[in-house]
N, C-alpha and C. Protein backbone atom coordinates (compact mmCIF):
# COMPACT_ATOMS: atom_id res chain seq x y z
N UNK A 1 111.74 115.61 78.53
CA UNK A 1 111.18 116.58 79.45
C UNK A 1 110.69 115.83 80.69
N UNK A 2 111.23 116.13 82.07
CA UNK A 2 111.32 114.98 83.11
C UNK A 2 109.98 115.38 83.38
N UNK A 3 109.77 116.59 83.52
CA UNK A 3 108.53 117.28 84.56
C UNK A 3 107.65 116.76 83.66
N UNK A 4 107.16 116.68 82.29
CA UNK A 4 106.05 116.36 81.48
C UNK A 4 105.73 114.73 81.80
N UNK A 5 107.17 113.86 81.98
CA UNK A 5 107.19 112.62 82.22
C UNK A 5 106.20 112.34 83.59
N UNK A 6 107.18 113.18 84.71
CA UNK A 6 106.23 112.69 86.16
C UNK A 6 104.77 113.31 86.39
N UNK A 7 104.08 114.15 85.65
CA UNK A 7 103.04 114.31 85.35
C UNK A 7 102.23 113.29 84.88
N UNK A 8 103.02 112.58 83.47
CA UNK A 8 101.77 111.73 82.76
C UNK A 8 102.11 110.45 83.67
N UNK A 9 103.16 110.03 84.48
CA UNK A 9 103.48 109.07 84.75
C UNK A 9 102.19 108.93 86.57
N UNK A 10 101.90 110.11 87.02
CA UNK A 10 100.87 110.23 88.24
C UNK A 10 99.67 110.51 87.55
N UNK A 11 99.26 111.06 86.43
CA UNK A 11 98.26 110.82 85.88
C UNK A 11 97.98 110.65 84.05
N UNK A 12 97.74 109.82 83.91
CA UNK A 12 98.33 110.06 82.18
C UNK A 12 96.65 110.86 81.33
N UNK A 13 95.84 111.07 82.37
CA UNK A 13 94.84 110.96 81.62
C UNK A 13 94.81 112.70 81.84
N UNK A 14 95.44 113.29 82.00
CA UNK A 14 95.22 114.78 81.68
C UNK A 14 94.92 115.28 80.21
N UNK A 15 94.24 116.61 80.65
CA UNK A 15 94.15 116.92 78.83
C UNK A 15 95.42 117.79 78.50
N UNK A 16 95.90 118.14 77.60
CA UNK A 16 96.97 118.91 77.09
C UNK A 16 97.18 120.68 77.84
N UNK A 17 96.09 120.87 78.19
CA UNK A 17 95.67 122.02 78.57
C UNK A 17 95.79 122.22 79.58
N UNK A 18 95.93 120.97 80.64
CA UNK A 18 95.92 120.88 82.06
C UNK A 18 97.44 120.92 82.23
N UNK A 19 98.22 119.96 81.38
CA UNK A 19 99.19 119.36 81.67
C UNK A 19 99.96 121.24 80.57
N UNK A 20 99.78 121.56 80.26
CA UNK A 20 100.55 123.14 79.41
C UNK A 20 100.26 124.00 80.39
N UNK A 21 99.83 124.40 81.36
CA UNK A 21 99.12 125.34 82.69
C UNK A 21 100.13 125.02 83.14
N UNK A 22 100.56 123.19 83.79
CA UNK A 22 101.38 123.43 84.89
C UNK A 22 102.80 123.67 84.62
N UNK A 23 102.70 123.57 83.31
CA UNK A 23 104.68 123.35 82.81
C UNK A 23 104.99 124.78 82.04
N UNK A 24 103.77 125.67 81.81
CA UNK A 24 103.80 127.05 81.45
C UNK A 24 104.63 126.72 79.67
N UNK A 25 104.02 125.73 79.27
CA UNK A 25 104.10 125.86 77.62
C UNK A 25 102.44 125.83 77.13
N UNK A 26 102.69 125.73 75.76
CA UNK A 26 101.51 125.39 74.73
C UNK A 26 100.80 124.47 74.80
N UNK A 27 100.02 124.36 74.64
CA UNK A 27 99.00 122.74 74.87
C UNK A 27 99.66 122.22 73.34
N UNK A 28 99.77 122.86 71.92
CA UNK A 28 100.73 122.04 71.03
C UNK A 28 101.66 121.64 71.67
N UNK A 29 102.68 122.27 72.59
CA UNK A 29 103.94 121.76 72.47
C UNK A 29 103.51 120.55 73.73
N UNK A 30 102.91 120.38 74.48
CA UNK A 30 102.34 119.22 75.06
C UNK A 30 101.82 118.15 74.25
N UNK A 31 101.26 118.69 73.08
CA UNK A 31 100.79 117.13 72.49
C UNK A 31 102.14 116.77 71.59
N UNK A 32 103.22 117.99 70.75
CA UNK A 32 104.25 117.48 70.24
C UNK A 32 105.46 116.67 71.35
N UNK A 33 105.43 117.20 72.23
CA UNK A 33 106.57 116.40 73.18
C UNK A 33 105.97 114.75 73.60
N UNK A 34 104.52 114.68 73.80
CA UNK A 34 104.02 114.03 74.33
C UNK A 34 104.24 112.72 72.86
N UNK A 35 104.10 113.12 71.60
CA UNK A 35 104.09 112.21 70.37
C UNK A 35 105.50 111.95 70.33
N UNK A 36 106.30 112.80 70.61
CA UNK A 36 107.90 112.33 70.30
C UNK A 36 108.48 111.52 71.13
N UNK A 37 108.02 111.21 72.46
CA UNK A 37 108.39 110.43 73.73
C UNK A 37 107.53 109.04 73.12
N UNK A 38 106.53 108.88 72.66
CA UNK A 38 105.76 108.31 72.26
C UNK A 38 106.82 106.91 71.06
N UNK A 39 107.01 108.02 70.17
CA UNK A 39 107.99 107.46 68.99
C UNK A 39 108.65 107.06 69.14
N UNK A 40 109.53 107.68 70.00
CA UNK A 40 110.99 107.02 70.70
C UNK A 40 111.03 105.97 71.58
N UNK A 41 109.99 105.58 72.36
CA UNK A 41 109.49 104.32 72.95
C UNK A 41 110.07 104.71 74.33
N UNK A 42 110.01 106.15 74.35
CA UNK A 42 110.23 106.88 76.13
C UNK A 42 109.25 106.05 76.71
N UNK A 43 107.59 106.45 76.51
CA UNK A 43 106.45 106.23 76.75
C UNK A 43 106.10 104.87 75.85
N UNK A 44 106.32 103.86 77.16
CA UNK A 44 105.71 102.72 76.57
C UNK A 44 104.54 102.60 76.48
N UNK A 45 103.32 102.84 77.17
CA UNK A 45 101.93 102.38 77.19
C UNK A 45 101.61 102.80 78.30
N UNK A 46 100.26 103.38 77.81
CA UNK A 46 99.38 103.86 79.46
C UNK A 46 98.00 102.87 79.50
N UNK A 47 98.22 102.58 81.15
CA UNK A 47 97.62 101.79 81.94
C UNK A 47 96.87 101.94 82.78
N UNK A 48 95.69 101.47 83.35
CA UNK A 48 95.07 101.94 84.55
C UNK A 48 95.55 101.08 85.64
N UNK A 49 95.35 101.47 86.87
CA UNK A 49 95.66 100.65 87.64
C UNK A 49 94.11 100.20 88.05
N UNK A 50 94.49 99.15 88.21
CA UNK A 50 92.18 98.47 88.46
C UNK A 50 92.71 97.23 89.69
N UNK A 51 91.67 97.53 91.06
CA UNK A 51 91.71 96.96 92.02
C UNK A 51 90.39 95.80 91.75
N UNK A 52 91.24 94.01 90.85
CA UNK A 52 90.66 93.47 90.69
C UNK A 52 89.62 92.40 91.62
N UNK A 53 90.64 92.77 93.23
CA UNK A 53 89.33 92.24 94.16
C UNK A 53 87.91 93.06 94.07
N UNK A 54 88.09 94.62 93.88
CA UNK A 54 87.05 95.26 94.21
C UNK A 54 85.78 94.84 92.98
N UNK A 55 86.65 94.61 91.66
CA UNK A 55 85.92 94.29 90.64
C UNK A 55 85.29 93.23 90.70
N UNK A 56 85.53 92.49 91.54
CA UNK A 56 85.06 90.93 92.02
C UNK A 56 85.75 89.76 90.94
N UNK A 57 86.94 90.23 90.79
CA UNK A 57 87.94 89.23 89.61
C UNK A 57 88.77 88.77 90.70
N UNK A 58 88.77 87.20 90.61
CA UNK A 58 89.49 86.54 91.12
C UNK A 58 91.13 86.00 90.50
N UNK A 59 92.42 86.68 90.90
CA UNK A 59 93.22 86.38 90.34
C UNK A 59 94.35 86.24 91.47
N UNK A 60 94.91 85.20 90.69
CA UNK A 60 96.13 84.65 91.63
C UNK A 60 97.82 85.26 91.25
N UNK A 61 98.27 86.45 91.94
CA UNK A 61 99.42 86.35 91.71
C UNK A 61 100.70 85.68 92.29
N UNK A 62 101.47 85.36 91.75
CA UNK A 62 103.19 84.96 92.07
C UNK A 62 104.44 85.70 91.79
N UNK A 63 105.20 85.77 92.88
CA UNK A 63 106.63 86.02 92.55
C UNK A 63 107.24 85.11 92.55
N UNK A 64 108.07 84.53 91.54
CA UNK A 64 108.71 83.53 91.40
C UNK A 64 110.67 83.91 91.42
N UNK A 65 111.29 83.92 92.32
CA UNK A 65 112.25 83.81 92.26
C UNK A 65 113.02 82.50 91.40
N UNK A 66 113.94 83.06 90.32
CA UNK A 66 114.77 82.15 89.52
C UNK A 66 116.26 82.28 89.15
N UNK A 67 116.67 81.02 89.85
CA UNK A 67 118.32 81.10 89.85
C UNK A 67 119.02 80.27 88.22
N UNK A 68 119.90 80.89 87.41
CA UNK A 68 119.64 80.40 86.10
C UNK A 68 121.13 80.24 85.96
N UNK A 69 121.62 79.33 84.95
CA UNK A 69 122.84 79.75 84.69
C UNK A 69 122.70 80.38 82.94
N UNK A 70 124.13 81.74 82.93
CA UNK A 70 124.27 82.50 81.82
C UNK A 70 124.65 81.71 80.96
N UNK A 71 124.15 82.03 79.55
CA UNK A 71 124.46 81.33 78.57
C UNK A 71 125.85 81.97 77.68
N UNK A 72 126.69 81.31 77.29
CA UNK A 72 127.62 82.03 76.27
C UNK A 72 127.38 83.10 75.82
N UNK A 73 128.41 84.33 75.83
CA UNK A 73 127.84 85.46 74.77
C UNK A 73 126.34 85.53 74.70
N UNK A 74 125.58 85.49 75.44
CA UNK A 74 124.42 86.49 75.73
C UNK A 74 124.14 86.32 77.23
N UNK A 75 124.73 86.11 78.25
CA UNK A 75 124.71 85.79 79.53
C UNK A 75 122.99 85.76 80.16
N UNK A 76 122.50 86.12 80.28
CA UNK A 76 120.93 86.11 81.09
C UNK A 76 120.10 86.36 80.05
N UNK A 77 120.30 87.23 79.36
CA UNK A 77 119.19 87.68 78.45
C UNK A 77 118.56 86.95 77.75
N UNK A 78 118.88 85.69 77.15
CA UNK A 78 118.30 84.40 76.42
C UNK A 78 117.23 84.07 77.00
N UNK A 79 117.20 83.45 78.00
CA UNK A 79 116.58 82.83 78.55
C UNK A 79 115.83 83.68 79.67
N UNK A 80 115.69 85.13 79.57
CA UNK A 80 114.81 85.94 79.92
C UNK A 80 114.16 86.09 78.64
N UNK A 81 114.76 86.49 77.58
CA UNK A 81 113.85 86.73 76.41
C UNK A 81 112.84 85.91 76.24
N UNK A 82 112.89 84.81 76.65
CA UNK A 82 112.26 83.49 76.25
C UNK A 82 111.52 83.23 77.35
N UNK A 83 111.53 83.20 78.73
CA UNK A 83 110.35 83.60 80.06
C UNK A 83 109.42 84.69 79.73
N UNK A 84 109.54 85.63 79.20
CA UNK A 84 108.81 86.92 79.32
C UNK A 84 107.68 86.61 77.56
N UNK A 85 108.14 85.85 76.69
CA UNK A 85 106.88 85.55 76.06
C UNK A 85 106.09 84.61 76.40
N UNK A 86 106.24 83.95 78.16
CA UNK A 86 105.14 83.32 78.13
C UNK A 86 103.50 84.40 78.60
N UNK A 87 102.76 84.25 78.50
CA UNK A 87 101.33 85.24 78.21
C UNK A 87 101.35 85.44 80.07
N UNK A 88 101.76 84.47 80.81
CA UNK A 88 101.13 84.63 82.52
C UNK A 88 102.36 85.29 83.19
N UNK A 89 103.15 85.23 82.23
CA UNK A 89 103.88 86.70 83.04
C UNK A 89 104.07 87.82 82.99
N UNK A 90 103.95 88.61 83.82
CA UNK A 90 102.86 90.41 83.97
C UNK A 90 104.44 90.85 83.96
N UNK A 91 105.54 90.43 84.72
CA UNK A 91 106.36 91.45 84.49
C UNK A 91 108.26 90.37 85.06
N UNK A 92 109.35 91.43 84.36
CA UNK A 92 110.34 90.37 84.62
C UNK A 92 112.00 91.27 84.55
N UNK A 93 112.55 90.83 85.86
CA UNK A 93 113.45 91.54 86.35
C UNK A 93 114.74 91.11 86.21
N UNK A 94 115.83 91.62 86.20
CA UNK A 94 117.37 90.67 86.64
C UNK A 94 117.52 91.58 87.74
N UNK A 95 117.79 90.21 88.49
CA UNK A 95 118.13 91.09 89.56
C UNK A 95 119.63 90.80 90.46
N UNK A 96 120.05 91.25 91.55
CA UNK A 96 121.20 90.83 91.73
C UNK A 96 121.08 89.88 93.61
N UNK A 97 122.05 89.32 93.71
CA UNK A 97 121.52 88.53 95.02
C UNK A 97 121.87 86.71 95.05
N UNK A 98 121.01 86.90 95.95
CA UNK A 98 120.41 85.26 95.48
C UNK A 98 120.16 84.22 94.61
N UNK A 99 119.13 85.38 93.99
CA UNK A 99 118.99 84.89 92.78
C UNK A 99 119.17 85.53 91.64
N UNK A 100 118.56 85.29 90.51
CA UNK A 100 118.94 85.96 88.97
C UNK A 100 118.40 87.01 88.56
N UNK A 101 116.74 85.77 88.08
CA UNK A 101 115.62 86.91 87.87
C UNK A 101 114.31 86.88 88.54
N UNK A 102 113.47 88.01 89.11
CA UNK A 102 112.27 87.78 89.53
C UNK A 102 111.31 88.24 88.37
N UNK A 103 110.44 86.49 88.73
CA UNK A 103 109.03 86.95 87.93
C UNK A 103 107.79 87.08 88.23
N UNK A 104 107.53 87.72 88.12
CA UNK A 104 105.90 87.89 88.14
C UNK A 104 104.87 87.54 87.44
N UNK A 105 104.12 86.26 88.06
CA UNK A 105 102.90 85.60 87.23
C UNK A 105 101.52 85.64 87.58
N UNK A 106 100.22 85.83 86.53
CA UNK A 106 99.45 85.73 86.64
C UNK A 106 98.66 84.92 86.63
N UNK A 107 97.45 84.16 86.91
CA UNK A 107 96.87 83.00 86.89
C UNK A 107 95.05 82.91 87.61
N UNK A 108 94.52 82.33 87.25
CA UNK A 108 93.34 82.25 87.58
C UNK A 108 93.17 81.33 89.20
N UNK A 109 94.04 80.03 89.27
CA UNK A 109 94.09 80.06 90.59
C UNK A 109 95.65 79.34 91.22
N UNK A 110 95.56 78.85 92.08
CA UNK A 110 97.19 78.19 92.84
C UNK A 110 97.30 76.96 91.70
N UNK A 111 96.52 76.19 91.52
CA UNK A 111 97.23 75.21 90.71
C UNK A 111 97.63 75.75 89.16
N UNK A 112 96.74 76.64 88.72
CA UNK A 112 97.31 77.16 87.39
C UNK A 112 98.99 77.53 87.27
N UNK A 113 98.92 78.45 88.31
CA UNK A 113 100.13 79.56 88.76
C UNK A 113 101.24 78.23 88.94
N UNK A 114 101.21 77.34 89.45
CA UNK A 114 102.01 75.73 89.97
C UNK A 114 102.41 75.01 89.10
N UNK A 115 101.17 75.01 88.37
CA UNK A 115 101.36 74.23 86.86
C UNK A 115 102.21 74.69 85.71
N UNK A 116 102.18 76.21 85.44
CA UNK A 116 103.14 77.27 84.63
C UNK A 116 104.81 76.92 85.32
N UNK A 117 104.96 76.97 86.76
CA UNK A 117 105.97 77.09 86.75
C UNK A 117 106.86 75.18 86.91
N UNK A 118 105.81 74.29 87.14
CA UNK A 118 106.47 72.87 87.33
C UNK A 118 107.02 72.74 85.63
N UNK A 119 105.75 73.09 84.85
CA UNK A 119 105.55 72.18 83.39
C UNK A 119 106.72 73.32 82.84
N UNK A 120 106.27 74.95 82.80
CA UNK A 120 106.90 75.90 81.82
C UNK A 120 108.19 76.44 81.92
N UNK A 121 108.36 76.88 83.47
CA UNK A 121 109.27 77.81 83.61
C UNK A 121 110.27 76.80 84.22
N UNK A 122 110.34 76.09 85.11
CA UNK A 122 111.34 75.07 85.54
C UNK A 122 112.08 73.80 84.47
N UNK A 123 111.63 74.20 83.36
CA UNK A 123 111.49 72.85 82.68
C UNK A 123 112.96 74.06 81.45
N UNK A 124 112.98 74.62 81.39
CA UNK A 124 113.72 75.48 80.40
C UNK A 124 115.00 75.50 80.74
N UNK A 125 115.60 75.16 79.80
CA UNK A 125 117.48 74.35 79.85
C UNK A 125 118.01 76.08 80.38
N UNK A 126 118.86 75.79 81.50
CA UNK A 126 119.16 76.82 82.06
C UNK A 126 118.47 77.17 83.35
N UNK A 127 117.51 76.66 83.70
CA UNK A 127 117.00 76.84 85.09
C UNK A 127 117.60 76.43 85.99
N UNK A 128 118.03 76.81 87.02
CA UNK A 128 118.48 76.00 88.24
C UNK A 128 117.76 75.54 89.48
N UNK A 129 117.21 76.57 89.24
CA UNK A 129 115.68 76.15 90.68
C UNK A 129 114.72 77.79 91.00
N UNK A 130 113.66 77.39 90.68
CA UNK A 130 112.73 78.10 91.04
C UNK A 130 112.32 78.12 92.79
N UNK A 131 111.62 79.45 93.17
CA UNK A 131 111.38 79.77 94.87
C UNK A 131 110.25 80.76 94.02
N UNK A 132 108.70 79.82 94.83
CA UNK A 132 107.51 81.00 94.35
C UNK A 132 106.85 81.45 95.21
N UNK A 133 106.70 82.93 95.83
CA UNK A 133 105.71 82.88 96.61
C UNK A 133 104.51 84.03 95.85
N UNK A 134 103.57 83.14 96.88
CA UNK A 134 102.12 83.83 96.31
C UNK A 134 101.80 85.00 97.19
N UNK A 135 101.46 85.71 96.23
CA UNK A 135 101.10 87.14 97.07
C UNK A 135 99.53 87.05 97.59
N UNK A 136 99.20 87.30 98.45
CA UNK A 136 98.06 87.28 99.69
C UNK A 136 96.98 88.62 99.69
N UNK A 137 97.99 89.75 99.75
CA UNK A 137 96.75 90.89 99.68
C UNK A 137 97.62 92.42 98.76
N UNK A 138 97.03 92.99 98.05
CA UNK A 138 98.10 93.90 97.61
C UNK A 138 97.58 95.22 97.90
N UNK A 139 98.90 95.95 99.02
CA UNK A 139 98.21 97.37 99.15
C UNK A 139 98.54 98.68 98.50
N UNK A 140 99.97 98.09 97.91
CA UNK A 140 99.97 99.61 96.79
C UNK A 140 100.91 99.12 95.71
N UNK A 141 100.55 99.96 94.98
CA UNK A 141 101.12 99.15 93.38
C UNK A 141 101.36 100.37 92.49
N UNK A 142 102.16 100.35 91.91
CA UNK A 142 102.57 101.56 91.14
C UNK A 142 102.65 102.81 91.59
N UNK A 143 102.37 102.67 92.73
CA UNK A 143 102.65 104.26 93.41
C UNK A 143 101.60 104.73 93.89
N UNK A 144 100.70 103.60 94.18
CA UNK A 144 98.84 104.10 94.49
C UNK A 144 98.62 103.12 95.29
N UNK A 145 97.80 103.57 96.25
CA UNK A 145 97.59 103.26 97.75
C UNK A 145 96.09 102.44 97.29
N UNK A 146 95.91 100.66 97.55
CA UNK A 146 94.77 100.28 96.50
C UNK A 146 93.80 100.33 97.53
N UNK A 147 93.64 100.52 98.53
CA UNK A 147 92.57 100.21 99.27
C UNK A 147 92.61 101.67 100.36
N UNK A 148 92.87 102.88 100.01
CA UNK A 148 92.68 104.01 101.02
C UNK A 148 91.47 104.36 101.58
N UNK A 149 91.85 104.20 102.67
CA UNK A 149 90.18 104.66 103.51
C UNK A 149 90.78 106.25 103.79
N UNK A 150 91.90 106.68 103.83
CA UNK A 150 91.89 108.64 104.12
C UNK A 150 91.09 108.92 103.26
N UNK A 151 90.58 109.98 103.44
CA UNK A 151 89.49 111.27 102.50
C UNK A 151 90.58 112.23 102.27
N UNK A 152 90.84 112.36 103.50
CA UNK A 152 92.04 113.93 103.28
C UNK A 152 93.09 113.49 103.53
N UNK A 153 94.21 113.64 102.45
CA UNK A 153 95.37 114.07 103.16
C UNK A 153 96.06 114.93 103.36
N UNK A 154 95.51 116.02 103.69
CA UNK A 154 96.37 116.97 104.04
C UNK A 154 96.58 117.04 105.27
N UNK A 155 97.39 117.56 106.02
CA UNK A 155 97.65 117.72 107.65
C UNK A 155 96.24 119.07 108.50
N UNK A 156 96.44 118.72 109.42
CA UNK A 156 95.73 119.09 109.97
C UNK A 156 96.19 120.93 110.58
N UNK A 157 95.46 121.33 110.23
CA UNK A 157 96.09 122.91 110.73
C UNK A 157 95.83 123.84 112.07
N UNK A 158 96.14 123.73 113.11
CA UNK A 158 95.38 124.36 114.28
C UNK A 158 96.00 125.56 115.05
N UNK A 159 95.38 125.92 115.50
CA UNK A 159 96.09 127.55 116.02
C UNK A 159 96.99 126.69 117.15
């Protein structure tokens, strides 16, 4: 059910009741659709989004561009499988281009984030060369604007 999806996906924290009003079913059949997407691993996990400068958490992110060569009969996926259980990476792509895959790492500061990728990620048979840059300020992330100073957005209406 797409419409139930882009609902929980702009807010997941609705109650059943809110989210059965706008789709004109049952608040059951909202919590049964909502458990079966669940099961099926439609719905991976709900998240908040938290603006950790505002929290006063100091964290260092990276995009790490990585050019790899494919391995026999499992071409990229190996050696993505095997990047993505390290704990400082938040998230991990194939992508097409330049390079292979982009990753995304987390870290407490520049040498941590430096150190993961000299010692961890460059060091893994199949790397060809890592390109990291550090991200500086982040203004929207998942589809949310992290630092909005509008009050209103609606347009302005005048005779």
């Amino acid at each position: 059910m797409k419409q139930l999806l882009e609902l929980l996906e702009k807010d997941c924290t609705q109650p059943p009741e809110h989210l059965a009003a706008m789709l004109q079913i049952s608040p059951e059949e909202v919590v049964a659709h909502i458990k079966r997407l669940e099961d099926e691993k439609v719905i991976v996990k709900y998240q908040p989004i938290i603006n950790w400068e505002q929290a006063g958490v100091d964290k260092v992110t990276a995009i790490i561009d990585v050019r790899i060569t494919p391995q026999r009969e499992v071409g990229f996926d190996a050696i993505a499988e095997r990047i993505c259980r390290f704990p400082e990476v938040v998230s991990l792509y194939l992508m097409s281009g330049a390079y292979d895959l982009s990753v995304m790492v987390e870290g407490q500061t520049l040498k941590e984030v430096a150190q993961f990728v000299s010692t961890k990620l460059s060091t893994i048979d199949g790397v060809i060369s890592t390109t990291t840059h550090f991200m500086l300020k982040r203004y929207k992330y998942a589809g949310v604007i992290i630092e909005d100073q509008e009050e209103d957005h609606r347009l302005v209406v005048s005779p």
